[in-house]
Protein backbone atom coordinates (compact mmCIF):
# COMPACT_ATOMS: atom_id res chain seq x y z
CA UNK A 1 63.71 -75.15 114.19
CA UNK A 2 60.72 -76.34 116.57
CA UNK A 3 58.88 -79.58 115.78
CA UNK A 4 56.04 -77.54 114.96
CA UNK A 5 57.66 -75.96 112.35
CA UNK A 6 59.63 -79.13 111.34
CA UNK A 7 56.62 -80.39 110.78
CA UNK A 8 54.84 -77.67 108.96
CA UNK A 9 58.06 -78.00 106.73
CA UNK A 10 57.92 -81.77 105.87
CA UNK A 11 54.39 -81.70 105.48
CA UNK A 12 54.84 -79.46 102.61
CA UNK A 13 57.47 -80.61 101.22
CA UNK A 14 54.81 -83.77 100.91
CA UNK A 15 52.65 -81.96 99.33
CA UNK A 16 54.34 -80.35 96.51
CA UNK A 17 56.34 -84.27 96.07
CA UNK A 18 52.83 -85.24 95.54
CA UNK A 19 51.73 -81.78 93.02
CA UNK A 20 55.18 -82.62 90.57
CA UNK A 21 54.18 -86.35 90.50
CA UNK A 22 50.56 -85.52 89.54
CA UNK A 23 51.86 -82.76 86.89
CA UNK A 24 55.49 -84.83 85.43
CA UNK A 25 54.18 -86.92 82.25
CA UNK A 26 55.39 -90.20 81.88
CA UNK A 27 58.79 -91.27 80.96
CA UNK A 28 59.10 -90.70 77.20
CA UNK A 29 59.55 -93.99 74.92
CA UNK A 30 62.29 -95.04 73.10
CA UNK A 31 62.71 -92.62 70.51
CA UNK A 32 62.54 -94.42 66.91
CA UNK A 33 64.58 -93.61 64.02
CA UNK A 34 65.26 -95.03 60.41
CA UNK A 35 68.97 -95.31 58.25
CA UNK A 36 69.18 -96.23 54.80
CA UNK A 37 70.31 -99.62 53.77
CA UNK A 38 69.50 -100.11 50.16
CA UNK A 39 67.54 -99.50 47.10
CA UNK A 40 65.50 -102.28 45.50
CA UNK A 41 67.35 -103.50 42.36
CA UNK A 42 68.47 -105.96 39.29
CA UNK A 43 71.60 -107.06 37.39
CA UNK A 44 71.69 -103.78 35.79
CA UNK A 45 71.31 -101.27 38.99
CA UNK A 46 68.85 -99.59 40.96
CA UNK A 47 65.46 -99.92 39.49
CA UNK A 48 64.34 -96.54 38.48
CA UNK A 49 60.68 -96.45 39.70
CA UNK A 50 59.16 -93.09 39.13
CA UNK A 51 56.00 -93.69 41.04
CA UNK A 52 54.29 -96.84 42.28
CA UNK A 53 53.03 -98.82 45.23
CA UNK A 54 55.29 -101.80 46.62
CA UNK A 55 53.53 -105.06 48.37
CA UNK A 56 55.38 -106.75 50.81
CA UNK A 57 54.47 -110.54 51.67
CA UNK A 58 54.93 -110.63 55.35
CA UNK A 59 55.15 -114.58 55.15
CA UNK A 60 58.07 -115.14 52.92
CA UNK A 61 59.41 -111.13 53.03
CA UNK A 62 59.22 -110.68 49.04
CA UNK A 63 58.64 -107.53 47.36
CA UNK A 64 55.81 -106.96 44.78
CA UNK A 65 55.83 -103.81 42.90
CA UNK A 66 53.15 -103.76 39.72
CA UNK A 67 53.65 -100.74 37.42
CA UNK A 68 51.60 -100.51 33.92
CA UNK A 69 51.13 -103.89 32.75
CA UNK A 70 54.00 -106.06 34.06
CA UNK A 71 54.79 -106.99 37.96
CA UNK A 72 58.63 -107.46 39.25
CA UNK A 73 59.35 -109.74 41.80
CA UNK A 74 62.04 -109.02 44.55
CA UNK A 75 63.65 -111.25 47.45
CA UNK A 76 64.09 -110.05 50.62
CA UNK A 77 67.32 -108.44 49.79
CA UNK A 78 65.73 -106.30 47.39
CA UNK A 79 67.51 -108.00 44.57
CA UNK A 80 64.59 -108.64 41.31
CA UNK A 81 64.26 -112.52 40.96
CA UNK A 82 61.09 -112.44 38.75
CA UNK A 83 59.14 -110.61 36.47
CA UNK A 84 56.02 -110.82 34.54
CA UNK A 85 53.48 -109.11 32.48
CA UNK A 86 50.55 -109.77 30.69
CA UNK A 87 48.73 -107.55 27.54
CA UNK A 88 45.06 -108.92 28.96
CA UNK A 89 45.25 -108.24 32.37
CA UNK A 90 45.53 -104.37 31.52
CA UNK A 91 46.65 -101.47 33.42
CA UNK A 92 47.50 -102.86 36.81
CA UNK A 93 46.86 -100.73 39.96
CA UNK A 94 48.06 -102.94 42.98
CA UNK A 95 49.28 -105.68 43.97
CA UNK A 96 48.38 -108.66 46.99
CA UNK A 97 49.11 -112.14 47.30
CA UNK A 98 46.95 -114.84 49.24
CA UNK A 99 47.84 -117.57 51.74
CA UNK A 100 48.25 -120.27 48.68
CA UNK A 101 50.90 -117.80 47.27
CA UNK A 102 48.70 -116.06 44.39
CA UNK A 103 49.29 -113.35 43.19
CA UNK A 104 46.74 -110.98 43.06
CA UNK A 105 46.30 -107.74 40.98
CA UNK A 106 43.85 -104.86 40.46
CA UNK A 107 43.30 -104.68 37.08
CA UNK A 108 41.58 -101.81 35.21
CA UNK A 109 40.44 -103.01 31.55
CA UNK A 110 38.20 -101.60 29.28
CA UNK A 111 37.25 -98.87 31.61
CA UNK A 112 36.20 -101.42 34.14
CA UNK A 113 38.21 -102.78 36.89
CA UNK A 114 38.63 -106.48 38.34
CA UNK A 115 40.58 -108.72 40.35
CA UNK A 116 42.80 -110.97 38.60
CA UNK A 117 44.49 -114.23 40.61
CA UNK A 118 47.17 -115.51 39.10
CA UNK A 119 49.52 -118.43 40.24
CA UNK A 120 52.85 -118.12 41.58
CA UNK A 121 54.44 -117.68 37.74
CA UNK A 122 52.28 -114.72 37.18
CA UNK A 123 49.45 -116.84 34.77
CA UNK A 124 46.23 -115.82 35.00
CA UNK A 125 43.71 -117.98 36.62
CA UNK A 126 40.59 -116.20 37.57
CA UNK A 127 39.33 -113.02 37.18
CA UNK A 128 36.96 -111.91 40.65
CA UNK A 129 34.24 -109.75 39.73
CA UNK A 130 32.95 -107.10 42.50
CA UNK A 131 29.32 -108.16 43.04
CA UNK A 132 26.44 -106.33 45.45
CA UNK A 133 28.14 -102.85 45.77
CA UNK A 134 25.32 -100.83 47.52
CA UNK A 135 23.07 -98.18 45.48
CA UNK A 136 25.37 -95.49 46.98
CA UNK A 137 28.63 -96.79 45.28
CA UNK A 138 27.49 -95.77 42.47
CA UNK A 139 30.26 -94.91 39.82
CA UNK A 140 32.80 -96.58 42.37
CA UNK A 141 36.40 -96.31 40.71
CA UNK A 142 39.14 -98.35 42.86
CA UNK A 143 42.76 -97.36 42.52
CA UNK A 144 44.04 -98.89 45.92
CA UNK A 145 43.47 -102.83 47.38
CA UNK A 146 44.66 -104.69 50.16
CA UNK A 147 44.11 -108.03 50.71
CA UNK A 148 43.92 -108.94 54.91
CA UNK A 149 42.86 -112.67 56.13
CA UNK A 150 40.34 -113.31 53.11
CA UNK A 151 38.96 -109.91 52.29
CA UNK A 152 39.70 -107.48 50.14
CA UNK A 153 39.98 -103.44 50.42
CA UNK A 154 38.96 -101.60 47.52
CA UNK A 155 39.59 -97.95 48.39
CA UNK A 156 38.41 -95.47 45.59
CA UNK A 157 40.40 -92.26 46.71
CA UNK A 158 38.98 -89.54 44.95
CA UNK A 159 35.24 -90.38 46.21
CA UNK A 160 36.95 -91.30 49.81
CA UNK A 161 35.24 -94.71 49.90
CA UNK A 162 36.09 -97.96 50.72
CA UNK A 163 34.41 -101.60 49.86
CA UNK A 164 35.14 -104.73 51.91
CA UNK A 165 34.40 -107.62 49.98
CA UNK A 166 35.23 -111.21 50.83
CA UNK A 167 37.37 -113.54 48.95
CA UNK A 168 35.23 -113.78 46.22
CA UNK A 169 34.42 -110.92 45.78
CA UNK A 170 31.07 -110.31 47.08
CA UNK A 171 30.35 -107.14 49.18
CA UNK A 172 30.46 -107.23 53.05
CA UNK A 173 30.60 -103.89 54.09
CA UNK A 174 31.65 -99.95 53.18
CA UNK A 175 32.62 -96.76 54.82
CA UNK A 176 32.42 -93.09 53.71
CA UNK A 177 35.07 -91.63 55.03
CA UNK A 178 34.43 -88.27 53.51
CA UNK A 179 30.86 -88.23 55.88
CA UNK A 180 33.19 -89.50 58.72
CA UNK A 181 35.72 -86.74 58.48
CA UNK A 182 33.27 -84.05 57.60
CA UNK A 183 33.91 -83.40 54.05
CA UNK A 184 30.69 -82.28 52.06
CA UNK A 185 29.14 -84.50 48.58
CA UNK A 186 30.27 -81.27 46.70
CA UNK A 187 34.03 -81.09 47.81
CA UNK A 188 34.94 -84.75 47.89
CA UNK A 189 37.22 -83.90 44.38
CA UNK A 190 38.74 -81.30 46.72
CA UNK A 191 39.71 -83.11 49.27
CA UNK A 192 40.79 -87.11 47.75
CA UNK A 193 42.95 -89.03 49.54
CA UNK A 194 46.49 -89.63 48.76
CA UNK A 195 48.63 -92.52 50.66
CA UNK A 196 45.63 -95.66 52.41
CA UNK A 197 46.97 -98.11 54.36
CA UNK A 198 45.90 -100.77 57.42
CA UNK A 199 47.54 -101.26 60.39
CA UNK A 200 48.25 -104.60 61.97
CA UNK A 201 44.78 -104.36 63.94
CA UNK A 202 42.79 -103.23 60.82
CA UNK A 203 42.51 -99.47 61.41
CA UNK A 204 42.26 -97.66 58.50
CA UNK A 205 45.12 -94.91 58.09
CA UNK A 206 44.45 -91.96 55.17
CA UNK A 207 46.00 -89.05 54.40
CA UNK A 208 44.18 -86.00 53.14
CA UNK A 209 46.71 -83.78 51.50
CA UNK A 210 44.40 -80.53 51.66
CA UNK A 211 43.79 -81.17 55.52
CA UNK A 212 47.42 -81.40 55.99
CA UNK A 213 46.15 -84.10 58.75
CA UNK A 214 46.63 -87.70 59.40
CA UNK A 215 43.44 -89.72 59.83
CA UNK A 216 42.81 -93.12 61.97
CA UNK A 217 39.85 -95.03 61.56
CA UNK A 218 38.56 -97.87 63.40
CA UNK A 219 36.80 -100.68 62.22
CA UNK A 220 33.66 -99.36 63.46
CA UNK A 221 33.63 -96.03 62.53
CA UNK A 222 35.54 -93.91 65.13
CA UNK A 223 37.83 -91.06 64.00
CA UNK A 224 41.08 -90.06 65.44
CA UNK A 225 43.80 -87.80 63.37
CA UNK A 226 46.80 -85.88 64.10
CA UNK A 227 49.41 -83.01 62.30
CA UNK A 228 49.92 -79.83 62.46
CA UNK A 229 50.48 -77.17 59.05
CA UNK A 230 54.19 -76.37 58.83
CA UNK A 231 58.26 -76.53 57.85
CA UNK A 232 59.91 -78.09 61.17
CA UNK A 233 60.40 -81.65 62.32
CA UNK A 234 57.50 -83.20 62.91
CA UNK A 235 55.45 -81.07 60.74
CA UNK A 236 53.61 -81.47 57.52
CA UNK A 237 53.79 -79.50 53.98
CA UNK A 238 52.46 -81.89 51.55
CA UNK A 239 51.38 -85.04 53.53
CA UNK A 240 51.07 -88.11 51.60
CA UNK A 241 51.79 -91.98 52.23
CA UNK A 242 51.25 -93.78 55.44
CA UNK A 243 51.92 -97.04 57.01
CA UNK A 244 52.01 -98.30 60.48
CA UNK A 245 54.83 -101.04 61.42
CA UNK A 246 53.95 -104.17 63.68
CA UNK A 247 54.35 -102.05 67.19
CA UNK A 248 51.80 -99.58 66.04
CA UNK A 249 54.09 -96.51 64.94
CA UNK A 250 52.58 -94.35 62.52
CA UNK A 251 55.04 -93.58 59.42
CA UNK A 252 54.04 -90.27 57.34
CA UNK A 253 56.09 -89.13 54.25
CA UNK A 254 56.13 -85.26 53.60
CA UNK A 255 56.75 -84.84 49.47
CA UNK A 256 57.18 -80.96 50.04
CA UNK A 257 59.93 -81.46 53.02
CA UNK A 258 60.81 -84.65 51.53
CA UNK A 259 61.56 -86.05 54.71
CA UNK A 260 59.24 -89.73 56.30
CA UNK A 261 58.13 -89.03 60.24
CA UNK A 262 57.68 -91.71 62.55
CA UNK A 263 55.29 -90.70 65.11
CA UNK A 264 54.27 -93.52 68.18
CA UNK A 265 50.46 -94.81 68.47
CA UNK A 266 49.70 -91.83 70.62
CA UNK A 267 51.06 -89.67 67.99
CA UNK A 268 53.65 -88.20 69.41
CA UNK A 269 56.81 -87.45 67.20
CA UNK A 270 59.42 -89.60 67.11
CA UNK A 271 62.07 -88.53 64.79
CA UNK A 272 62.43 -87.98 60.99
CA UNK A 273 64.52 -89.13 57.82
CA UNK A 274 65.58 -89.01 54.19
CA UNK A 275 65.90 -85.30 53.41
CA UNK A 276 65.77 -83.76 50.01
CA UNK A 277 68.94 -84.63 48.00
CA UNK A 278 70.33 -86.80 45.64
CA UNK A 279 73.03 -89.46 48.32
CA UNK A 280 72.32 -92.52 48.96
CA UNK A 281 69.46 -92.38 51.85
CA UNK A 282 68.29 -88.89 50.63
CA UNK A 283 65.06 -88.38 49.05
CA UNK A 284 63.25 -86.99 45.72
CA UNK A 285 59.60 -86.22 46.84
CA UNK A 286 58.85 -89.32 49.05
CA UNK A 287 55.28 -91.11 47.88
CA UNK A 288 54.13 -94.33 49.09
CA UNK A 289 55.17 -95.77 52.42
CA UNK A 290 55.08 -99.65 53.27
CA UNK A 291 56.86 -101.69 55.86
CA UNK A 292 57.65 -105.25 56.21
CA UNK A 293 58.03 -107.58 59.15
CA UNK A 294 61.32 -107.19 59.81
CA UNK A 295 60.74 -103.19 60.36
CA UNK A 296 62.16 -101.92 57.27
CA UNK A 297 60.46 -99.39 55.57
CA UNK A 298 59.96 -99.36 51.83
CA UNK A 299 59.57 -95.62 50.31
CA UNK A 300 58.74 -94.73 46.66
CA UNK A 301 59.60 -91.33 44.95
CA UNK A 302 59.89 -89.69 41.86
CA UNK A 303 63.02 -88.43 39.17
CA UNK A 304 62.87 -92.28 38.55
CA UNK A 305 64.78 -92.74 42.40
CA UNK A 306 63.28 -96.09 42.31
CA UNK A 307 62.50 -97.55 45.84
CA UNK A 308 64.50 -96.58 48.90
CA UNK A 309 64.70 -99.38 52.16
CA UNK A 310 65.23 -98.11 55.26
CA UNK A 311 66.07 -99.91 58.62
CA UNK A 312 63.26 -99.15 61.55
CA UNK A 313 65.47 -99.21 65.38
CA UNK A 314 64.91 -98.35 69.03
CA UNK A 315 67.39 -96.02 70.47
């Protein structure tokens, strides 16, 4: 070969080193994956939730879970080491706690709704009326709250809206998500929101069944969302809870597939678990979705299942 042509060679050799660089994505990210460890339970057995919402208190890792009137109490191990319940506070929708270890409950009443503290024994010590909701919340019915560094997160679902109101409950602020994701006045009944949930940097994360999508809001406004229609891994039949865990992941449960997908902060699918069936770590139409700070992930389902925990790992 002649240096000409040894050089010819080499320089394009260069040049397609330089074309694959430019064209290879990035090294993938540890793939994450969750395994069953327990079910939350009391003296007698598993606790045979057939639908509800857990709280987790990321301070002290205990497990709220109000249903109907009454609120049950579990330690980190998932073992029940309280319960309460109270005729006055009414039909209770969610639970919180603040940073002086109330508890605190959406309570509907009356057909009217309020937030009742109570102390650490489950008495009732004030009841937080919503005051200054803007002209257009208007018939504003909240069946989800969160409670994040002194405000509260009243999310009425079926009108896709959500009030921000500070500790005592006085309005601060309010976004209509059905004008930020497109949906019409007329078809907001249509198209209500099933699982609501913040992330550690106070995005907003929704699911809208009928879109079959996942949606990501900002605090100011902007709209991402991800999924695709279908019956594989990493697809979605009947999307419906959400939560995010402390690195950003994005956790999705599937009640048709029955199966929770983890899916990285870009999006991108990780792996999924559960699957429908009736073993330990198996699933019966997967609901709500919450995770702690230790990475587990807490999912509800129905046929009275109860509460399934599930251990969040790196591989």
């Amino acid at each position: 070969m002649t240096t000409r042509n040894r050089n010819k060679t080499l320089l394009l050799a260069g040049w397609i080193a330089l074309v694959l660089l430019a064209v290879t994505p990035n090294v993938s990210p540890a793939i994450v994956t969750g395994s069953y460890m327990y079910n939350l339970s009391n003296f007698y057995g598993v606790v045979g939730y057939e639908w509800c919402h857990p709280y987790i208190d990321l301070k002290t890792g205990e497990i709220y879970v109000g249903q109907g009137g009454s609120v049950q109490v579990f330690n980190p191990a998932g073992m029940e080491i309280y319960s309460f319940s109270d005729g006055e506070m009414g039909v209770i929708q969610d639970v919180s706690t603040d940073s002086e270890g109330n508890i605190l409950a959406l309570s509907w009443k009356n057909q009217g709704y309020s937030i009742v503290k109570c102390n650490f024994r489950g008495e009732p010590r004030e009841e937080i009326r919503v005051a200054n909701l803007p002209e257009e919340f208007a018939g504003f019915s909240p069946n989800r709250m969160i409670y994040r560094e002194g405000l509260f997160y009243l999310v009425d679902k079926t009108r896709l809206r959500v009030a921000v109101l500070d500790g005592d409950g006085a309005y601060r602020t309010g976004y209509d998500l059905a004008s930020l994701i497109d949906v019409k006045d007329g078809q907001r009944a249509d198209n209500d929101i099933f699982g609501f949930n913040l992330d550690r940097e106070g995005n907003m994360l929704f699911t809208v069944p009928a879109h079959f999508l996942v949606y990501k809001v900002t605090p100011e406004g902007k709209v991402f969302s991800f999924g695709r229609r279908g019956s594989g891994p990493g697809k979605f039949g009947v999307v419906v809870g959400v939560a995010a865990d402390a690195k950003g992941n994005i956790l999705v449960s599937d009640s048709l597939r029955s199966v929770v997908m983890i899916f990285d902060k870009e999006f991108r699918f990780q792996s999924e678990f559960g699957y429908r069936g009736l073993r330990p770590g198996n699933l019966i139409v997967p609901m709500e979705l919450e995770v702690d700070g230790n990475n587990r992930v807490f999912v509800t389902q129905m046929r009275k299942r109860g509460v399934s925990v599930y251990q969040l790992t790196e591989n």
